[in-house]
C-alpha atoms as a PDB file:
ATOM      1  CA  UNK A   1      58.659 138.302  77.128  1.00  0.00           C
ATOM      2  CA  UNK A   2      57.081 135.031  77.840  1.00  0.00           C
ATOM      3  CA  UNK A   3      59.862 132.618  76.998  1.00  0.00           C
ATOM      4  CA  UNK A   4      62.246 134.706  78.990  1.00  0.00           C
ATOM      5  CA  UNK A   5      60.014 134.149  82.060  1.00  0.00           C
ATOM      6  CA  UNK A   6      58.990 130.776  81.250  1.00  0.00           C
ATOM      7  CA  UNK A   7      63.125 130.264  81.535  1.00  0.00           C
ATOM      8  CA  UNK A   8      63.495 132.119  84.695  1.00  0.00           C
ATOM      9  CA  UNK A   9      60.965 129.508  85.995  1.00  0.00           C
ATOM     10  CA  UNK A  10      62.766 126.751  84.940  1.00  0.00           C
ATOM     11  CA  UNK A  11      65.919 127.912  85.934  1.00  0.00           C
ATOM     12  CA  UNK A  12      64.433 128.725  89.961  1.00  0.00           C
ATOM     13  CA  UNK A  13      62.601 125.050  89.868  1.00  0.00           C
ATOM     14  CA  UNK A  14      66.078 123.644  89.237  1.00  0.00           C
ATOM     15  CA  UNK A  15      67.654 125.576  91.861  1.00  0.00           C
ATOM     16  CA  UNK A  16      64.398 123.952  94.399  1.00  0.00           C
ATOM     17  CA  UNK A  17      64.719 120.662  92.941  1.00  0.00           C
ATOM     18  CA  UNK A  18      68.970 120.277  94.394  1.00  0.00           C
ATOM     19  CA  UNK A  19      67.121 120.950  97.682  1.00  0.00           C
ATOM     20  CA  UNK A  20      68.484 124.931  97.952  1.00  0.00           C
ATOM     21  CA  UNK A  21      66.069 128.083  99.010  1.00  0.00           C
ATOM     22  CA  UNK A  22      65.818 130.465  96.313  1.00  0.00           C
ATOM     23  CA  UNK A  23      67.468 133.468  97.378  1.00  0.00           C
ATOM     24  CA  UNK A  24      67.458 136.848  96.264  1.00  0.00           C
ATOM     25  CA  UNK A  25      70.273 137.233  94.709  1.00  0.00           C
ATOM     26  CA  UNK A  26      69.235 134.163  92.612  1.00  0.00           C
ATOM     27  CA  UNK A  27      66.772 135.694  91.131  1.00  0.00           C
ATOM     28  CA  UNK A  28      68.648 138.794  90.374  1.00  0.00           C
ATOM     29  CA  UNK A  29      71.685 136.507  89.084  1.00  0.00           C
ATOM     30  CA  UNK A  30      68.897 134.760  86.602  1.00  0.00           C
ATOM     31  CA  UNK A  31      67.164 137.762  85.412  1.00  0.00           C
ATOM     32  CA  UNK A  32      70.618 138.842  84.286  1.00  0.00           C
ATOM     33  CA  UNK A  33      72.115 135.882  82.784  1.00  0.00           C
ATOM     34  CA  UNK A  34      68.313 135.488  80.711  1.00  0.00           C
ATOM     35  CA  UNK A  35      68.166 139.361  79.824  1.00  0.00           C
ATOM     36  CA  UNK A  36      72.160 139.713  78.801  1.00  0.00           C
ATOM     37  CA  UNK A  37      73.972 136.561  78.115  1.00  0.00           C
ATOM     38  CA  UNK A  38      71.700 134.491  77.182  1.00  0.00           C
ATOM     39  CA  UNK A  39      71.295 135.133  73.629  1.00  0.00           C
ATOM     40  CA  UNK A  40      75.164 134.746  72.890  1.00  0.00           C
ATOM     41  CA  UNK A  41      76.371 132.020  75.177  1.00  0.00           C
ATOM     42  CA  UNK A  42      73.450 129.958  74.110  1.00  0.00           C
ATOM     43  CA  UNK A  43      73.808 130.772  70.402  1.00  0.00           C
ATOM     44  CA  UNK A  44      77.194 129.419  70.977  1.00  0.00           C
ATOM     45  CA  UNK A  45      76.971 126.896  73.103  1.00  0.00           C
ATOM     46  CA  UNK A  46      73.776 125.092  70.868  1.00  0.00           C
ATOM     47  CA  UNK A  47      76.101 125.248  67.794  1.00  0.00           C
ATOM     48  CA  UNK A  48      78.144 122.184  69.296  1.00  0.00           C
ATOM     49  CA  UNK A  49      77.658 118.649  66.848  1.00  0.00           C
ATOM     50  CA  UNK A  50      77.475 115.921  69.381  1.00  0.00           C
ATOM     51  CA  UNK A  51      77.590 113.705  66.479  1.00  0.00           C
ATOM     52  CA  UNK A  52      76.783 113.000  62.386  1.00  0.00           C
ATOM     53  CA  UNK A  53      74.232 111.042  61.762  1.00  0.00           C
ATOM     54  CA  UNK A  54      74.938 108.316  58.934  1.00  0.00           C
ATOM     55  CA  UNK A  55      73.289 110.500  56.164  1.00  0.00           C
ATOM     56  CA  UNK A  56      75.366 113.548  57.437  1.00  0.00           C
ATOM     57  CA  UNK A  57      73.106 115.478  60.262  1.00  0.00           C
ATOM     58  CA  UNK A  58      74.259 117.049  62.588  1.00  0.00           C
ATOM     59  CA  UNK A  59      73.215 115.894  66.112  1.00  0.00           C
ATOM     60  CA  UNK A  60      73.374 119.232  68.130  1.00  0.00           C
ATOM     61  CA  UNK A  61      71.255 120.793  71.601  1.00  0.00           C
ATOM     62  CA  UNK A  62      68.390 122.923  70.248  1.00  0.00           C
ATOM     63  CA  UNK A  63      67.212 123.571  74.011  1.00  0.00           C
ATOM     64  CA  UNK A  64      68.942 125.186  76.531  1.00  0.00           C
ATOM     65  CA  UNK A  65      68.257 122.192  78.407  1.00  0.00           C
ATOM     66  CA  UNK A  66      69.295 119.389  76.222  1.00  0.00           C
ATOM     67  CA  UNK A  67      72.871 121.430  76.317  1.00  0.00           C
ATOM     68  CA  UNK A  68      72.440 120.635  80.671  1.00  0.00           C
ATOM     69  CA  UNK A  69      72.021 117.315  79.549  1.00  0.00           C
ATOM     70  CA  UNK A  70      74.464 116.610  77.248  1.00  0.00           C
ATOM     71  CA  UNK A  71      77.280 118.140  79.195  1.00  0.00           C
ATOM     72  CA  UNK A  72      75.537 116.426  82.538  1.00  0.00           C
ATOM     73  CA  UNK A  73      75.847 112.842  80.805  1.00  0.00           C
ATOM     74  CA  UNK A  74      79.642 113.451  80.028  1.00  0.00           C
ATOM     75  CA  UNK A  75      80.559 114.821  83.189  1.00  0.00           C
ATOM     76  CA  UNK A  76      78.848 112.628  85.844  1.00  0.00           C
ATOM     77  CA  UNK A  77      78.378 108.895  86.362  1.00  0.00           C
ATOM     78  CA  UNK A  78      74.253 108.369  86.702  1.00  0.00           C
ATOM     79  CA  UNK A  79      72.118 110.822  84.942  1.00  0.00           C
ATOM     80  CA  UNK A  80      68.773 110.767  85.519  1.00  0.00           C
ATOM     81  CA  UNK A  81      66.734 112.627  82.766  1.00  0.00           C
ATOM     82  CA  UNK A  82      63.091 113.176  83.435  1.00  0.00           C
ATOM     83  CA  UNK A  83      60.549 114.815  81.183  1.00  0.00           C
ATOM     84  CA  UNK A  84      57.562 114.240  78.551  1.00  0.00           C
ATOM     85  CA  UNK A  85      58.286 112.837  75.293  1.00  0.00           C
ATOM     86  CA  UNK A  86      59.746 114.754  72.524  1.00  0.00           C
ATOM     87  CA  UNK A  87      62.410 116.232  74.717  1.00  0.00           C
ATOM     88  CA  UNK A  88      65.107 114.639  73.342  1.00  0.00           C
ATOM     89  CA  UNK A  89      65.784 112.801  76.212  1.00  0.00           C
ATOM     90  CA  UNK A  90      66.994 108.204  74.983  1.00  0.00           C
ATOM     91  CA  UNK A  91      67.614 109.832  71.465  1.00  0.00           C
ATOM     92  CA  UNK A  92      70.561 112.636  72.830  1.00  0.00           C
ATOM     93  CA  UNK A  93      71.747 109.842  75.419  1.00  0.00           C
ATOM     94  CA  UNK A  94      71.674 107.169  72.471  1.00  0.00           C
ATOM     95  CA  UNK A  95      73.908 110.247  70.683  1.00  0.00           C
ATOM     96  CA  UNK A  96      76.088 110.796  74.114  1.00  0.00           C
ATOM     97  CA  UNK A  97      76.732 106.971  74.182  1.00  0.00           C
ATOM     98  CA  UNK A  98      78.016 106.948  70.640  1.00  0.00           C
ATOM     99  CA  UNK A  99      80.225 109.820  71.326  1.00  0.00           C
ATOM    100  CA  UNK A 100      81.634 107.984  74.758  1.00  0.00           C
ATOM    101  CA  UNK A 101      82.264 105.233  72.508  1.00  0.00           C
ATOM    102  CA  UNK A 102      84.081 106.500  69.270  1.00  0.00           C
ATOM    103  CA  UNK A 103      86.553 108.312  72.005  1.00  0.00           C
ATOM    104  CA  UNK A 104      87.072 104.596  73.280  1.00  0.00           C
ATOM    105  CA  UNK A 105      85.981 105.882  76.598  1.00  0.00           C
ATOM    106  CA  UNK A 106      83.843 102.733  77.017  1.00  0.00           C
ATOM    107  CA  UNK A 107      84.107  99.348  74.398  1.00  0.00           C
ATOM    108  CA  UNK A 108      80.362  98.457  74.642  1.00  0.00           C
ATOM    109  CA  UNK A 109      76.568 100.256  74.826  1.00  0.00           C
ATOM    110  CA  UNK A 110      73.610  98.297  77.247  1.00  0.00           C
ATOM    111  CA  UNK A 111      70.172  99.502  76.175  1.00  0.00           C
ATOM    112  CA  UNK A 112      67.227  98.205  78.618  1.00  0.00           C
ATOM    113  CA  UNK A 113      64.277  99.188  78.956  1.00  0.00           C
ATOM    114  CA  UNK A 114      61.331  97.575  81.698  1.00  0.00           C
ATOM    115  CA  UNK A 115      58.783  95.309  80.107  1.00  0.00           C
ATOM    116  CA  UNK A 116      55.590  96.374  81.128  1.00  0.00           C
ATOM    117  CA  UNK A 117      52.111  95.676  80.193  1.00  0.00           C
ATOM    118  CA  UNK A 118      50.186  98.573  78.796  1.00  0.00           C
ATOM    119  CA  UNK A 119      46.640  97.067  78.820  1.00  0.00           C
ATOM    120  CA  UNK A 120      47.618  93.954  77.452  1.00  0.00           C
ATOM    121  CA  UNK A 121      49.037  90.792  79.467  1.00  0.00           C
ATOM    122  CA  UNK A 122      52.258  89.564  77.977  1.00  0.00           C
ATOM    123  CA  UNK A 123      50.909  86.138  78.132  1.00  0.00           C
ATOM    124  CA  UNK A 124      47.930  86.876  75.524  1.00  0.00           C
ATOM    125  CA  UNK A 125      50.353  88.219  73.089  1.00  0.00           C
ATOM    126  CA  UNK A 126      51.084  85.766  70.056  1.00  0.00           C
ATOM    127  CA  UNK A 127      54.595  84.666  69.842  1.00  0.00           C
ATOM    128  CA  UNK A 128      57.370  83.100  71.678  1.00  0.00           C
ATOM    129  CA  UNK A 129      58.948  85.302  74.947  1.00  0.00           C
ATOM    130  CA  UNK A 130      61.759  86.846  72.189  1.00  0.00           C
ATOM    131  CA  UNK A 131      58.767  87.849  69.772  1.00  0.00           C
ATOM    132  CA  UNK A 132      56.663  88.948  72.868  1.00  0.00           C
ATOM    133  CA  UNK A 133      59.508  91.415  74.144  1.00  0.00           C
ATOM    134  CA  UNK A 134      60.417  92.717  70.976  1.00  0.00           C
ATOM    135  CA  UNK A 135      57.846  95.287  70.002  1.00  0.00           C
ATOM    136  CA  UNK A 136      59.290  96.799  73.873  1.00  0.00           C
ATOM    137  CA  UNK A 137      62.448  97.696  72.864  1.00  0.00           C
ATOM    138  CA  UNK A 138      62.082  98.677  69.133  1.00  0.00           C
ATOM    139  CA  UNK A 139      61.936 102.761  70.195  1.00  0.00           C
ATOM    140  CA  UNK A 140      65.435 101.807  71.365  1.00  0.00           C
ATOM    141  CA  UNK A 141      66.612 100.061  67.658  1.00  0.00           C
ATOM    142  CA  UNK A 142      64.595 103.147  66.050  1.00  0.00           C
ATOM    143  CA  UNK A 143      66.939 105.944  67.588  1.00  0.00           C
ATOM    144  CA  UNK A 144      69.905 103.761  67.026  1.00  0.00           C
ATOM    145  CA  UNK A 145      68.812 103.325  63.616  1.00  0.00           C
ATOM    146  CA  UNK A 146      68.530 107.047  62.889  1.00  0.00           C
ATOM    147  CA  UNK A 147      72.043 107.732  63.972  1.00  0.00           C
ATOM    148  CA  UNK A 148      73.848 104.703  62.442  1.00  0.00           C
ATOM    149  CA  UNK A 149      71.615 103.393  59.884  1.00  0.00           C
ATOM    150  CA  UNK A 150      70.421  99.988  59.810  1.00  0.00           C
ATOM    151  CA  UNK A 151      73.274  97.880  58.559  1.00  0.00           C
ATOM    152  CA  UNK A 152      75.794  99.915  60.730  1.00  0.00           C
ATOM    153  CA  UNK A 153      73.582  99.107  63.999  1.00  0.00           C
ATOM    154  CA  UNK A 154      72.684  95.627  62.905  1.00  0.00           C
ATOM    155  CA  UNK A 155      76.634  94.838  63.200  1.00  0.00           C
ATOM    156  CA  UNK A 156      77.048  96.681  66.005  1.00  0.00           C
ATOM    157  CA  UNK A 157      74.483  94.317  67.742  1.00  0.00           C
ATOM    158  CA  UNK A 158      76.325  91.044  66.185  1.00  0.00           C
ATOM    159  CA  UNK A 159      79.820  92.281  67.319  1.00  0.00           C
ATOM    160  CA  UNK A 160      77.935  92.728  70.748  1.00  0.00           C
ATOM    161  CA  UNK A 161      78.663  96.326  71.001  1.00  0.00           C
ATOM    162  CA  UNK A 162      75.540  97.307  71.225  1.00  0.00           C
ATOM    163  CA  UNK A 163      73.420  95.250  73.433  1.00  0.00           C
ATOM    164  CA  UNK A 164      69.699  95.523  73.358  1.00  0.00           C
ATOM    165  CA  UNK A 165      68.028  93.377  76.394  1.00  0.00           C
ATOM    166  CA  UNK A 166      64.849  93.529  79.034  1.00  0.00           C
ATOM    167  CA  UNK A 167      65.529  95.251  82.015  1.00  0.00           C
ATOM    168  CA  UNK A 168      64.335  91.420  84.038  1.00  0.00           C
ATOM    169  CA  UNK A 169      67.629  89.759  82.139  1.00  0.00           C
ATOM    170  CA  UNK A 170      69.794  92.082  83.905  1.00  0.00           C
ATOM    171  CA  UNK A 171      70.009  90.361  87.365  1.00  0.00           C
ATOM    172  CA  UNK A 172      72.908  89.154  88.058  1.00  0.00           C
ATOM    173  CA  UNK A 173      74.944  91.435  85.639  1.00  0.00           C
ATOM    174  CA  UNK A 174      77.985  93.880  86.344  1.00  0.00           C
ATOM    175  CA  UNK A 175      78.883  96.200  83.619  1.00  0.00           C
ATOM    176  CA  UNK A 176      81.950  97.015  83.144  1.00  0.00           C
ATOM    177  CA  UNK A 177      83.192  99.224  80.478  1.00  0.00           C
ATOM    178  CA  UNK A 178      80.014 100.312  79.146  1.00  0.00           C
ATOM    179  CA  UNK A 179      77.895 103.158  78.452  1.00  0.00           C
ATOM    180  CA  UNK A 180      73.931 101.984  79.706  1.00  0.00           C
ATOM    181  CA  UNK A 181      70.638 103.635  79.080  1.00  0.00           C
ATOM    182  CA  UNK A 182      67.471 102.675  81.057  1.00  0.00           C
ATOM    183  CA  UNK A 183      64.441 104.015  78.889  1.00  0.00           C
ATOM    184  CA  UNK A 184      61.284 104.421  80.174  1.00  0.00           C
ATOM    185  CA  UNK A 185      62.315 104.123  83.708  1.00  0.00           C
ATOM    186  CA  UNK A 186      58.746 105.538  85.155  1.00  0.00           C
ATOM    187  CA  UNK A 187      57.424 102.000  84.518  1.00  0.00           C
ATOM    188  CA  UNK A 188      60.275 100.420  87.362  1.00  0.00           C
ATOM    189  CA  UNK A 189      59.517  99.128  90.519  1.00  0.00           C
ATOM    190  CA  UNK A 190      61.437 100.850  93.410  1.00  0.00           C
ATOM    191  CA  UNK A 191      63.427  97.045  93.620  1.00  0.00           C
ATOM    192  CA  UNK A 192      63.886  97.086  89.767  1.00  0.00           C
ATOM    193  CA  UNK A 193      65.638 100.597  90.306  1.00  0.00           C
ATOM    194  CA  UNK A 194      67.855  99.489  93.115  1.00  0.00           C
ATOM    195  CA  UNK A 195      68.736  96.173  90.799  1.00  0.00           C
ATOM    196  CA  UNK A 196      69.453  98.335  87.745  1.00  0.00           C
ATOM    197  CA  UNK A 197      71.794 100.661  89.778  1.00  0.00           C
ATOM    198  CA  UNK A 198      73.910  98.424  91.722  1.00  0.00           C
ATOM    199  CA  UNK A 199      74.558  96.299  87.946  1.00  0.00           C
ATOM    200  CA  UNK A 200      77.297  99.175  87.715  1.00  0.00           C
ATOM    201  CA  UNK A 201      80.804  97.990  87.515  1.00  0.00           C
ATOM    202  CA  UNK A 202      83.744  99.924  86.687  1.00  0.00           C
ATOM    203  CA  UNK A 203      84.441 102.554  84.065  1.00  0.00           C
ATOM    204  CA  UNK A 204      80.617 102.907  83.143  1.00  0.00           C
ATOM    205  CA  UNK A 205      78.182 105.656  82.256  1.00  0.00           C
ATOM    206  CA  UNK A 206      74.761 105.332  83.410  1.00  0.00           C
ATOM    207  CA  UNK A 207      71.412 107.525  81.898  1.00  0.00           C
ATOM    208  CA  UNK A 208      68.489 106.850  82.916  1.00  0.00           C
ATOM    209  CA  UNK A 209      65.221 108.518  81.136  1.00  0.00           C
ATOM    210  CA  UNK A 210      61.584 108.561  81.949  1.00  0.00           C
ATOM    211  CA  UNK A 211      58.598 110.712  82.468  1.00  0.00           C
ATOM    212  CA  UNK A 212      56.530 110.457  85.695  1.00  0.00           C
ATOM    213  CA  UNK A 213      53.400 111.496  84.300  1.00  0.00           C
ATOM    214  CA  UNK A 214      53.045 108.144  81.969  1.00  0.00           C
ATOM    215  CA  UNK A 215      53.488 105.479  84.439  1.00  0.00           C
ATOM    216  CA  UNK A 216      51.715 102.210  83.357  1.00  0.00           C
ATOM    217  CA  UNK A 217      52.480 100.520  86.990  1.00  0.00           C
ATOM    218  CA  UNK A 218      49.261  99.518  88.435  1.00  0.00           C
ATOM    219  CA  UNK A 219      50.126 102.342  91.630  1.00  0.00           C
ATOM    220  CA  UNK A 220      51.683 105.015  90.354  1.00  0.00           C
ATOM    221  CA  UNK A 221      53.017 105.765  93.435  1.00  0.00           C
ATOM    222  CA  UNK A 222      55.495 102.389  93.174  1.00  0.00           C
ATOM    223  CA  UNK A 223      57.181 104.178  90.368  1.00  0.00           C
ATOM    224  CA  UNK A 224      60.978 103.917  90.909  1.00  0.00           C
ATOM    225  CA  UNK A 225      61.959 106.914  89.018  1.00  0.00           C
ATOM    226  CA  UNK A 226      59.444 108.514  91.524  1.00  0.00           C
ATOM    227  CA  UNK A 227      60.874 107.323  94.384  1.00  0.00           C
ATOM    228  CA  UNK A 228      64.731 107.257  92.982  1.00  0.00           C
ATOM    229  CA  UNK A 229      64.619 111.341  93.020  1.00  0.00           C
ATOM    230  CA  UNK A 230      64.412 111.816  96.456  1.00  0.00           C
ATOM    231  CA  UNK A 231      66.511 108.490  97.641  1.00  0.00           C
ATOM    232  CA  UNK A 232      69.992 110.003  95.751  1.00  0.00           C
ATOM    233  CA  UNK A 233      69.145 113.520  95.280  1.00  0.00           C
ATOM    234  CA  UNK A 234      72.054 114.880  97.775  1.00  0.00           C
ATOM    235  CA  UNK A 235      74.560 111.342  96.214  1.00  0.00           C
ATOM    236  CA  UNK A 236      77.576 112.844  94.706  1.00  0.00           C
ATOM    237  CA  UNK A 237      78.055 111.393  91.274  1.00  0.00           C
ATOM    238  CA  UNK A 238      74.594 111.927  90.624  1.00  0.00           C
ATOM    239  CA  UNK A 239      72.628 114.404  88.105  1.00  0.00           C
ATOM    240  CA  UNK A 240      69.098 114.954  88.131  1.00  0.00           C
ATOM    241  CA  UNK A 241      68.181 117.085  84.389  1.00  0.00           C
ATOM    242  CA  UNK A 242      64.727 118.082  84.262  1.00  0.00           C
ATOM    243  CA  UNK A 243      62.979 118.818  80.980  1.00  0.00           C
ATOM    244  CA  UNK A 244      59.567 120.239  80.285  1.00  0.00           C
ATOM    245  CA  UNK A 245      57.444 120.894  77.581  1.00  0.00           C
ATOM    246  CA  UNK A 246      59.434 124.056  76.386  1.00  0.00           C
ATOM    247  CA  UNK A 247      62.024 121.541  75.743  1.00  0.00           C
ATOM    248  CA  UNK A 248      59.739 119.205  73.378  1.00  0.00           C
ATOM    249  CA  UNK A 249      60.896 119.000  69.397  1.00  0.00           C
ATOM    250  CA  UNK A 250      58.107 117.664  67.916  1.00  0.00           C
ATOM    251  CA  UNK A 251      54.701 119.052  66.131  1.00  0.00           C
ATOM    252  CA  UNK A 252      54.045 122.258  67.812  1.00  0.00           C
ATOM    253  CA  UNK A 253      50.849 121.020  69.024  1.00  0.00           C
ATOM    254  CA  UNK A 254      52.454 118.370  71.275  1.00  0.00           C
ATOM    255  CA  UNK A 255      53.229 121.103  73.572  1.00  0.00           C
ATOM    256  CA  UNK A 256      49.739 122.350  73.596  1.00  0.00           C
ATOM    257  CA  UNK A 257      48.566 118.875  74.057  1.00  0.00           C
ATOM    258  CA  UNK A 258      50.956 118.016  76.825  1.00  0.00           C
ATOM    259  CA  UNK A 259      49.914 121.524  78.662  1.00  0.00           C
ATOM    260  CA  UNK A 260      46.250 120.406  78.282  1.00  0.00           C
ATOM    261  CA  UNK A 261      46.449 117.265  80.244  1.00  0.00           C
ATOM    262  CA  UNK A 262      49.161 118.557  82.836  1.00  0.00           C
ATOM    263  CA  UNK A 263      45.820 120.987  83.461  1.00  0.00           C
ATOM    264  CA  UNK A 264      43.742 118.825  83.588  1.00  0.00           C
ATOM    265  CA  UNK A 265      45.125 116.484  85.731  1.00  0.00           C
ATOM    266  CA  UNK A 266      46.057 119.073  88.072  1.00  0.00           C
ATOM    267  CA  UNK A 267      41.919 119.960  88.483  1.00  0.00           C
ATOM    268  CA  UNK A 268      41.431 116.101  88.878  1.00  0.00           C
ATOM    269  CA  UNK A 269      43.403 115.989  91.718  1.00  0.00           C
ATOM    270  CA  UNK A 270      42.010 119.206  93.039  1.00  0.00           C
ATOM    271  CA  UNK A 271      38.808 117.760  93.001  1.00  0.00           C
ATOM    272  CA  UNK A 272      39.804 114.608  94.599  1.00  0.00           C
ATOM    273  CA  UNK A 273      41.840 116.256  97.237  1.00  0.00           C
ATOM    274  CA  UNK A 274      38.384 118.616  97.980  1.00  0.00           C
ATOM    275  CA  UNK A 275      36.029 115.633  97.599  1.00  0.00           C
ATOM    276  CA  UNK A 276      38.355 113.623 100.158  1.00  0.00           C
ATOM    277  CA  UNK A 277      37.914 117.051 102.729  1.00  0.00           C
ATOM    278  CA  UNK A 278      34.019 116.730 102.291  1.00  0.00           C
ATOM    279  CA  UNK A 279      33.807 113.502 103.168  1.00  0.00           C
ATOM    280  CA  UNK A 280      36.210 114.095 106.607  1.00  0.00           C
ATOM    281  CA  UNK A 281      33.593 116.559 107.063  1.00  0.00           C
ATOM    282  CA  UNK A 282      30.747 114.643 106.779  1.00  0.00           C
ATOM    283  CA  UNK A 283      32.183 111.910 108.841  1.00  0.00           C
ATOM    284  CA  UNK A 284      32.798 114.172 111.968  1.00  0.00           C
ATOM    285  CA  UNK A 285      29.489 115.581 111.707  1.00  0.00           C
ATOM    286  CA  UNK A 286      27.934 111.953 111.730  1.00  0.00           C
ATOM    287  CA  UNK A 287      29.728 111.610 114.684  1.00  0.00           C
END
């Protein structure tokens, strides 16, 4: 069964990814819990309605993974949630925060999200700075939207609480009381990361969401959702839930698509990595 061993993948890079050594045993312990629990305690455990939309839908895991996450973001402080789109991944935390607010566990919800230039400069876009930002964080108004419905979220944003700003206006800031999301995080500086995380005050909930493999920093390498993994992997506190494109809910060619260039990026950097050892070569032979 493919998806069984697809899972028992996932399920051994997790146990990697904390920094442990797979073990036998862990295998064995996997195997079982995929071949003989599985079915039930997931069937169970996917039924659970995080929330009802406006129109009446039930918001509910439909990945084994997006259940991790859910019960990840209301157990620990800072979540960090990294996968490709479709997951599920500022839409269940958008659906977490709502939760952690109608139990009056926090009085206020912080979207941000980085501002970052995807092949256009900011300062050739039409508008004033308000007009220029806007079209940034509209994914975020979309999934509140979809949850609340548009007059609902509107007032939420008037009452101020829910509060929709750049990730720059957040120096400065300590939240208290609130429940924050930092969407596309791949696209933050290392020192935009540290800023973000120490804004966190008292009684607040922290997700963070991103995929690594769409960074639109000029070196990808400066990514701060790159670097943030291993910086406060062993931080107690702190979740790191990976998804994958098992996990994605969209078209079922999404998958297929996001497969295709996760293969052929791999071969890219094959080739680079042998056309680097060539030219080593060719240098010490000059020599």
């Amino acid at each position: 069964d493919v998806k069984k061993v697809e899972e028992l993948i996932l399920r051994l890079k997790d146990i990697l990814r904390e920094g442990n050594v797979i073990r036998h045993q862990d295998v064995e312990s996997a195997i079982k819990v995929i071949g003989t629990e599985k079915k039930k305690t997931e069937k169970k455990n996917l039924s659970e309605v995080i929330f009802l939309t406006e129109k009446g839908r039930e918001i509910k895991p439909k990945t084994a993974h997006q259940k991790v996450y859910i019960e990840a973001m209301r157990k620990y402080d800072i979540v960090f949630s990294i996968g490709p789109a479709g997951t599920g991944k500022t839409y269940l935390a958008c659906a977490v925060a709502l939760e952690t607010l109608k139990e009056e566990k926090v009085s206020r919800i912080v979207l941000t999200r980085p501002v970052v230039e995807a092949g256009e400069k900011l300062g050739f876009l039409p508008g004033d700075l308000h007009e220029k930002i806007n079209p940034y964080l509209h994914p975020l108004y979309d999934a509140f939207c979809s949850i609340l419905g548009p007059e609902k979220f509107q007032r939420y944003r008037k009452e101020g609480i829910i509060e929709v700003v750049p990730l720059a206006y957040m120096r400065g800031r300590t939240l208290d009381d609130a429940f924050i999301i930092l969407d596309e995080a791949q696209n933050t500086t290392f020192l935009q990361m540290k800023m973000f995380l120490t804004r966190i005050g008292f009684d607040a909930n922290v997700v963070v969401t991103g995929d690594i493999t769409q960074v639109d920093l000029e070196v990808k390498k400066q990514s701060g959702l790159i670097q943030v993994q291993s910086v406060l992997k062993n931080i107690k506190g702190v979740k790191f839930v990976y998804f994958s494109q098992v996990d994605v809910i969209r078209h079922p060619l999404v998958k297929k698509i996001i497969s295709a260039f996760e293969k052929y990026e791999k071969r890219e950097q094959e080739k680079g990595k042998e056309m680097a050892g060539k030219g080593r070569e060719k240098g010490l032979q000059n020599e």
